[in-house]
Protein backbone atom coordinates (compact mmCIF):
# COMPACT_ATOMS: atom_id res chain seq x y z
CA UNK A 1 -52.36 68.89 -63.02
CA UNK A 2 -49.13 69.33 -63.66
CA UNK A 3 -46.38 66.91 -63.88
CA UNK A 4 -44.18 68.70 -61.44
CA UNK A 5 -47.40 67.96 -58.74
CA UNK A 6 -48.22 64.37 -59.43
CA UNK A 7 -44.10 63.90 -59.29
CA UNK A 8 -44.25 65.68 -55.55
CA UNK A 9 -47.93 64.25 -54.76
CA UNK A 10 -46.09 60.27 -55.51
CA UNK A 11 -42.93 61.37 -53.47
CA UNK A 12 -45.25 62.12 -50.62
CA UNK A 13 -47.26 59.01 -50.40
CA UNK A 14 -43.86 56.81 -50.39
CA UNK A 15 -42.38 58.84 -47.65
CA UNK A 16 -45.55 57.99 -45.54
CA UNK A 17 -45.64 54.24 -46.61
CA UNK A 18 -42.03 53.80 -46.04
CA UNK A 19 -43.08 55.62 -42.52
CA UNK A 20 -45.83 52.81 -41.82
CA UNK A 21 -43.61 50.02 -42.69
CA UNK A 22 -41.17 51.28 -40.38
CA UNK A 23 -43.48 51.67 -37.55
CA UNK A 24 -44.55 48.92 -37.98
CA UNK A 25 -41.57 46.79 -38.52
CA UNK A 26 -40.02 48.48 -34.95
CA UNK A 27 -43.45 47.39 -33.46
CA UNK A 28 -43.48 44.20 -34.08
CA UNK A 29 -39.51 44.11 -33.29
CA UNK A 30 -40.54 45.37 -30.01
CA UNK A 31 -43.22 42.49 -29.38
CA UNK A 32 -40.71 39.65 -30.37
CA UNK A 33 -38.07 41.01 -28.32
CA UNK A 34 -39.97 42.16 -25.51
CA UNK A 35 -41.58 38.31 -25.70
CA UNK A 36 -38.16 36.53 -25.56
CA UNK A 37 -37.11 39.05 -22.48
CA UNK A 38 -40.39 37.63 -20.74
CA UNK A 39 -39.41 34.17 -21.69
CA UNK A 40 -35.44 34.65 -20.54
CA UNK A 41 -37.12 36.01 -17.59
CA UNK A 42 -39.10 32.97 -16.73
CA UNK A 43 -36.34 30.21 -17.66
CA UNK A 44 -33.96 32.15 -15.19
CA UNK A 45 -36.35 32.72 -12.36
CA UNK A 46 -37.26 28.44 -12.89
CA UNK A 47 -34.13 27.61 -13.09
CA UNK A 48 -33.40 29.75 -9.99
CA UNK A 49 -36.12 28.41 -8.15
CA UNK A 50 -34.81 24.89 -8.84
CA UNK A 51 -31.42 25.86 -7.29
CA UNK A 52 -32.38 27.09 -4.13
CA UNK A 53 -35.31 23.78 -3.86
CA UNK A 54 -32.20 21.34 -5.01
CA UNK A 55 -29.61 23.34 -2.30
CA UNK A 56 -31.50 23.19 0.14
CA UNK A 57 -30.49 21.05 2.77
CA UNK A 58 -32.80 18.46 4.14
CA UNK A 59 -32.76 18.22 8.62
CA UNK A 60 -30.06 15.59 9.55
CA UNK A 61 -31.62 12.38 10.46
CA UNK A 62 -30.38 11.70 14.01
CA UNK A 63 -28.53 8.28 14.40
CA UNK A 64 -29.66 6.78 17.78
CA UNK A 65 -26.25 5.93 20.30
CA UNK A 66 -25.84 2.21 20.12
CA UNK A 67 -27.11 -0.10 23.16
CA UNK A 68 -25.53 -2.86 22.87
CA UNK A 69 -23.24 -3.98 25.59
CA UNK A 70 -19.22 -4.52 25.02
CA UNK A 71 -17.92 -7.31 26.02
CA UNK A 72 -16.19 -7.60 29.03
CA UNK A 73 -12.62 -8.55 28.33
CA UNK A 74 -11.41 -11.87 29.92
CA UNK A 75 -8.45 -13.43 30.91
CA UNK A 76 -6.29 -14.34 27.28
CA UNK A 77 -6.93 -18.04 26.72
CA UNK A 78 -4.39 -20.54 24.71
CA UNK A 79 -5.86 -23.64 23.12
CA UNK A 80 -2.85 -25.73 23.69
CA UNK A 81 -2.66 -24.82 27.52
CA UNK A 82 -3.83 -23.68 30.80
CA UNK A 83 -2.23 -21.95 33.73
CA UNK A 84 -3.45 -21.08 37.07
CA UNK A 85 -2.73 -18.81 39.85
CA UNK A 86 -3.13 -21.23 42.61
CA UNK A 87 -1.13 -19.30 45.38
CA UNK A 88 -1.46 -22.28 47.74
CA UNK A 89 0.74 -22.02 50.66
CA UNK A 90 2.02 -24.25 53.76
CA UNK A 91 4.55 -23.09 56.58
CA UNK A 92 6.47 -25.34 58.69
CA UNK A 93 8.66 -23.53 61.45
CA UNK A 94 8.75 -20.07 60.55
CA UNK A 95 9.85 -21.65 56.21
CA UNK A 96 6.87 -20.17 53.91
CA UNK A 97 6.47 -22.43 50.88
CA UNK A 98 3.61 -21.22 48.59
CA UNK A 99 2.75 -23.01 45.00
CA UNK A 100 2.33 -19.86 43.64
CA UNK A 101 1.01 -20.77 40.03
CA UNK A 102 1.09 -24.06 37.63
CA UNK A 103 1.12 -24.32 33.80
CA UNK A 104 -0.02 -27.28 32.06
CA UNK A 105 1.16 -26.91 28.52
CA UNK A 106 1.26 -28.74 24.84
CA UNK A 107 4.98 -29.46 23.27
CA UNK A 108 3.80 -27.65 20.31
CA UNK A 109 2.46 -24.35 22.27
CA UNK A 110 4.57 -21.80 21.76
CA UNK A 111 4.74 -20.57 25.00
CA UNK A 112 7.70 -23.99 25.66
CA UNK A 113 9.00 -24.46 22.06
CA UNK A 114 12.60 -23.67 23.16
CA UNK A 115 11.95 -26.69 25.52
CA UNK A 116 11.80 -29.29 22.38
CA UNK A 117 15.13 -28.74 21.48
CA UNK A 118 16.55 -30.17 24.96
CA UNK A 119 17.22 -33.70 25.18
CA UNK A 120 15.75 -33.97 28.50
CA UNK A 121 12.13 -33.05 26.74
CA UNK A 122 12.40 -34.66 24.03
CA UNK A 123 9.61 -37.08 22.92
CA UNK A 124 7.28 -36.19 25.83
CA UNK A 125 3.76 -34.96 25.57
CA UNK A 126 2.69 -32.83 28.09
CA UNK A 127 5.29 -30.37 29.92
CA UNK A 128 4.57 -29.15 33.99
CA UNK A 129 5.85 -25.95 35.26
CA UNK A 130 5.07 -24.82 38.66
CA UNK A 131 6.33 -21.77 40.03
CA UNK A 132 6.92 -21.80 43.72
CA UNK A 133 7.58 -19.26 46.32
CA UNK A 134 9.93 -20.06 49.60
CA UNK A 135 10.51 -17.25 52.17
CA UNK A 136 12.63 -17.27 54.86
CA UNK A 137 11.31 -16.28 58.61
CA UNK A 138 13.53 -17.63 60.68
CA UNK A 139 16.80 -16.01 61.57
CA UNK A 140 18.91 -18.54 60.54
CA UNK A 141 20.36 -19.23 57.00
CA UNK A 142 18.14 -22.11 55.26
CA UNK A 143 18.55 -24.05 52.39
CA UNK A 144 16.63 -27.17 50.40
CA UNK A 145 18.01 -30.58 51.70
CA UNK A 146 18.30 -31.52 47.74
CA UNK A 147 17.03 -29.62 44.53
CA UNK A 148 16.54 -32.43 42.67
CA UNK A 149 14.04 -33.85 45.25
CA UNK A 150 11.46 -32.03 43.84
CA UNK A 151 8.56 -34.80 42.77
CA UNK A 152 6.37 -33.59 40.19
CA UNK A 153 2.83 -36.13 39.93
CA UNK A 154 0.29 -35.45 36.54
CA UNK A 155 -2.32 -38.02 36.82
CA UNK A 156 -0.78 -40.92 38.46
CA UNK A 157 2.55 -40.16 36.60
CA UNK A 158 5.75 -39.36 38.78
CA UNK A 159 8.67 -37.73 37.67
CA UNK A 160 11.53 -36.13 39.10
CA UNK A 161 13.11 -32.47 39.04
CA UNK A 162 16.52 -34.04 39.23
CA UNK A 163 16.33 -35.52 35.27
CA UNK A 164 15.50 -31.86 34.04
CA UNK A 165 17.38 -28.77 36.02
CA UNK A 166 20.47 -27.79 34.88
CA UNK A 167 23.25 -27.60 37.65
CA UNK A 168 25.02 -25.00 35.34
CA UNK A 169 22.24 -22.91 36.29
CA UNK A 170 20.63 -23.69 39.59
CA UNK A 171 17.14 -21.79 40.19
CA UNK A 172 17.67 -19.16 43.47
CA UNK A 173 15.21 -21.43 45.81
CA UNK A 174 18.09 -24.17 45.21
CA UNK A 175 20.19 -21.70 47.10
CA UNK A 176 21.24 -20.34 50.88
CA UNK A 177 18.35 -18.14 51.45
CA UNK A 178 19.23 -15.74 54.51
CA UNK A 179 17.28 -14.81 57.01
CA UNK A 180 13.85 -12.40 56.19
CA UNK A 181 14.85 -13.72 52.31
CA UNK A 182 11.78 -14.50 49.92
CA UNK A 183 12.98 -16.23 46.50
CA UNK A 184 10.58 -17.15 43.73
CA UNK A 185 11.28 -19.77 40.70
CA UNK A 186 9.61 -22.25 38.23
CA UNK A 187 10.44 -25.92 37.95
CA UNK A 188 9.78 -26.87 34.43
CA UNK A 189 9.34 -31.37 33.68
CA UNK A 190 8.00 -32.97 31.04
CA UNK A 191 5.79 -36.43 31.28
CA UNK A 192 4.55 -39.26 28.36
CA UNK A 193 1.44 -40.56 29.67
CA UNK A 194 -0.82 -37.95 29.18
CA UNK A 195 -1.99 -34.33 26.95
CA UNK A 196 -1.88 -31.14 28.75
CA UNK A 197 -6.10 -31.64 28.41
CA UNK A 198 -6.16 -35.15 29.77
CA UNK A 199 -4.80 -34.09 33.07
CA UNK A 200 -7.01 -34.04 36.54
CA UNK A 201 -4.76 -33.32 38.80
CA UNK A 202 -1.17 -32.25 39.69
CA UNK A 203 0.85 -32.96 42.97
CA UNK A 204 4.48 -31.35 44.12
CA UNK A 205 6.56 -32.31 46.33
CA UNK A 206 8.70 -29.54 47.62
CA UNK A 207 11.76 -31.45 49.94
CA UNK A 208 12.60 -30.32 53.64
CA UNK A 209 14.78 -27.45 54.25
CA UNK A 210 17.85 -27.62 56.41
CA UNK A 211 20.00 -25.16 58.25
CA UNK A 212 23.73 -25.71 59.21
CA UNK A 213 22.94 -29.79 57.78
CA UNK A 214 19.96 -30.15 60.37
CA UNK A 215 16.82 -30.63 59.09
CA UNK A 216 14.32 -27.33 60.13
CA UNK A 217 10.86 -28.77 58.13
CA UNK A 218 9.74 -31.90 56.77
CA UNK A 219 8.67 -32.19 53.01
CA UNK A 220 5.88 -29.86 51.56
CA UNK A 221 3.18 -31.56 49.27
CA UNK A 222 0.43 -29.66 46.98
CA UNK A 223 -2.08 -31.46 45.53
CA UNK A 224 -4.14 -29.26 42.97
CA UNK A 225 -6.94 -30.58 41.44
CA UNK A 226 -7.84 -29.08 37.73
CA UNK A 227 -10.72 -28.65 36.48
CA UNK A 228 -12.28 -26.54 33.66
CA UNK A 229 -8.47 -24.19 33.64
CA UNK A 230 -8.31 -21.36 31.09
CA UNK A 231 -4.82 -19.58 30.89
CA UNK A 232 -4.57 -17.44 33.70
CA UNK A 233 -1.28 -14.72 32.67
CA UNK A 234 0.99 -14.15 34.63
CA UNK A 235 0.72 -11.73 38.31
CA UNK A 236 1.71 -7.99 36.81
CA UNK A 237 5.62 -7.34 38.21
CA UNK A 238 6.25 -11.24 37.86
């Protein structure tokens, strides 16, 4: 054989093992590629899978409505007084005179600090302030015999209006009330004997009215017994 042959015979057997190995290399190229697909393919659809299980919301727990009971709201109490609305009332010829309320109350409270500062208050330990109520149905002019008349009792301690109202500025029931005429006012004292929580009982004396100097009524006298007082406010429009 010639050398020319075996040269062409060589040429063709690399050609064809160069043509193997390249089959074969793009084969197994294939597999590995084709296997890593497959696995991208399962990682995605997992991690997929554990999306939508993670965003998925779970049903709302229901909270049940509460069933407890509010409290009902009370009167506002004070710990260093009491007040009531006692709206006690006595007529004496056609003169109305109604204790309409009465506060019992501590120097200290702050409902009657601007009190301390008056000399008249000074140094006592409990101070009184009814409110009272006089209406006129007669048709005459009337007026109170004497303002400062008015006896105020805590306990079995007596003092009198007279030692505490200012004549600068007389309260309206002090005044000529005309006929149909309803005035309203408080009479504020202050007493030593006793704490605003030590006192029983509280009497006023309201004096007689009088009408062109003759006496219409004789006096009007409240006794109000107190027991187990909160702080009643004030009537709304007072």
């Amino acid at each position: 054989m010639s050398n020319k042959r075996k040269n062409s015979i060589v040429v063709i057997i690399i050609l064809l093992l160069s043509s193997l190995l390249t089959s074969c290399a793009s084969q197994s190229q294939e597999v590995v590629i084709t296997q890593e697909v497959t696995r991208l393919v399962e990682v995605t659809r997992q991690i997929t899978e554990m999306v939508i299980v993670t965003a998925t919301p779970f049903p709302p727990t229901e909270t049940p409505a509460s069933t407890a009971v509010q409290p009902t709201p009370t009167a506002s109490t004070d710990p260093q007084s009491i007040a009531k609305n006692v709206n006690v009332e006595q007529e004496q010829n056609g003169i109305k005179v109604v204790l309409s309320r009465l506060l019992i109350a501590d120097p200290d409270d702050e409902l009657v600090l601007d009190f301390k500062d008056d000399e008249a208050f000074k140094g006592k330990s409990v101070y009184i302030q009814p409110i009272i109520t006089i209406t006129n149905n007669t048709d005459k002019i009337i007026n109170m015999s004497f303002v400062g008349d008015i006896l105020i009792m805590a306990n079995d301690e007596q003092v009198s209006y007279n030692y505490f109202v200012s004549y600068l500025y007389l309260p309206e029931f002090s005044k000529d009330i005309l006929p149909g005429g309803s005035v309203r006012g408080p009479v504020w004292v202050g007493l030593n004997e006793h704490t605003w929580n030590q006192i029983t009982k509280v009497t006023v004396r309201i004096p007689s009215f009088v009408s062109n100097d003759k006496q219409v009524t004789d006096d009007f006298i409240f006794t109000i017994p107190v027991d187990g007082w909160g702080f009643e406010p004030l009537p709304a429009g007072w």
